[in-house]
Protein backbone atom coordinates (compact mmCIF):
# COMPACT_ATOMS: atom_id res chain seq x y z
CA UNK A 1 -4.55 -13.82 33.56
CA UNK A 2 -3.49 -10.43 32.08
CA UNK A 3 -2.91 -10.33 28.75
CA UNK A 4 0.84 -9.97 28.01
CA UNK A 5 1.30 -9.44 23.83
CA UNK A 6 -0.99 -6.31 22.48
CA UNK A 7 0.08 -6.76 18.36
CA UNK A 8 -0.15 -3.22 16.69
CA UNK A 9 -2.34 -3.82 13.49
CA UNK A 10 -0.73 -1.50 10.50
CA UNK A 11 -2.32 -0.76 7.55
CA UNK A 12 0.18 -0.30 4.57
CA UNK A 13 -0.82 2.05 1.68
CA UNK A 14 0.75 1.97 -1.42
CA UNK A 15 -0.28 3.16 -5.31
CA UNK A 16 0.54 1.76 -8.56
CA UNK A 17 2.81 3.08 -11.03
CA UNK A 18 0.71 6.06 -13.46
CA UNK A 19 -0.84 4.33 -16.61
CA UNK A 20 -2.70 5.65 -18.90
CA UNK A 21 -6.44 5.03 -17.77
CA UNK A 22 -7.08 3.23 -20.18
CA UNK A 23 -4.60 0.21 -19.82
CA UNK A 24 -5.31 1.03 -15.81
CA UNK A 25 -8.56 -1.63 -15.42
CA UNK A 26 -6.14 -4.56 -15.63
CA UNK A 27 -3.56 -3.02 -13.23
CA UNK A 28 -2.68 -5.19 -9.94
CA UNK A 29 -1.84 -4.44 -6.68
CA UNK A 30 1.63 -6.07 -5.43
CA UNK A 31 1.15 -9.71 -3.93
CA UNK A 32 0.15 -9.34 -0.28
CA UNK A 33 -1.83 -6.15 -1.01
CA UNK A 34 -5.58 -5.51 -1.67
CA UNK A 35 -6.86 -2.68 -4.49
CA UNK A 36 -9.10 -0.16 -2.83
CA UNK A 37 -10.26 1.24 -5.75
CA UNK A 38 -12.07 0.31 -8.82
CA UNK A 39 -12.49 0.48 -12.55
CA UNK A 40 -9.52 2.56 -14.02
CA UNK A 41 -8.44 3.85 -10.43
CA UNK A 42 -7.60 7.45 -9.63
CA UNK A 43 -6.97 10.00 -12.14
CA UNK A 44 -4.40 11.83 -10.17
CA UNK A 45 -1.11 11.50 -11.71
CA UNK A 46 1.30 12.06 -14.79
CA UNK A 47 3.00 9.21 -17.02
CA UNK A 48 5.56 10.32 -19.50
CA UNK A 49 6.32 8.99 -22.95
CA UNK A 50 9.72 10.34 -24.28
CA UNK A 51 10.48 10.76 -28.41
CA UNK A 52 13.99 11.58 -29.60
CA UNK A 53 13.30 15.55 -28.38
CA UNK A 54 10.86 16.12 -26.18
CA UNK A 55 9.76 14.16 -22.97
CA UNK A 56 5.43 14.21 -23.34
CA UNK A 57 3.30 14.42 -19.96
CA UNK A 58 -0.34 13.25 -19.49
CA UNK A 59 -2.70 12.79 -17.66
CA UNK A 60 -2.90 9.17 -16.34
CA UNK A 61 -4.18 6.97 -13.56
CA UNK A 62 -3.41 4.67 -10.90
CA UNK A 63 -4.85 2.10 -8.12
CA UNK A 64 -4.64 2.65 -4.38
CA UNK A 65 -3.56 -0.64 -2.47
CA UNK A 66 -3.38 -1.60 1.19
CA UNK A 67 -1.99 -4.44 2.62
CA UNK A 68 -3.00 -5.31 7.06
CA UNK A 69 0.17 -6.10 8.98
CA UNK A 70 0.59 -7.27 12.74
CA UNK A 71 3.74 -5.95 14.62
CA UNK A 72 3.78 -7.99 17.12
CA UNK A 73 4.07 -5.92 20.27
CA UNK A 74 3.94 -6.83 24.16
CA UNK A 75 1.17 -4.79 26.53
CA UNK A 76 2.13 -1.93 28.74
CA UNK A 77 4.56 -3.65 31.73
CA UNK A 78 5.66 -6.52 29.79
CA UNK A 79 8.91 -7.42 27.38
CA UNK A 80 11.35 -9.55 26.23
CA UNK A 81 10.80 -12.26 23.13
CA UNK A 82 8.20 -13.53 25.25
CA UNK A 83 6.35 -10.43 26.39
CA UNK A 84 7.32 -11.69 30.06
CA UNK A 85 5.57 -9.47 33.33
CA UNK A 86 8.04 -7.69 36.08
């Protein structure tokens, strides 16, 4: 018996909005998706805080997520809803 549905597993990255580090530790990732990283997350971005005349940059951080999805996907000779053979 050949197998007739070969699902695709996807893995989804995403990253959380830019914080300031400090206010990063509580940060969570979207329901569905993991955190990969730890603490105050990644220091690789820029949030900005806006006064009456000037718009401020600095230095923030965020959290990498991933989330694992299936695509359901029929093997090599097969199709249909039901991943059916020739």
């Amino acid at each position: 018996q050949m197998k007739k549905q070969c699902d695709q597993k996807l893995l989804i990255r995403m990253k959380t909005e830019c914080v300031p580090c400090s206010l990063n530790l509580e940060t969570q990732c979207p329901a569905g998706y993991t955190r990969i990283t730890n603490g105050t997350g990644i220091p690789d971005c820029r949030y900005y805080l806006e006064t009456k005349t000037h718009t401020l940059s600095f230095p923030g951080c965020r959290h990498h997520c991933m989330k694992e999805f299936e695509q359901p996907e029929c093997c090599q000779g097969h199709w249909g809803p039901d991943c059916m053979g020739k």
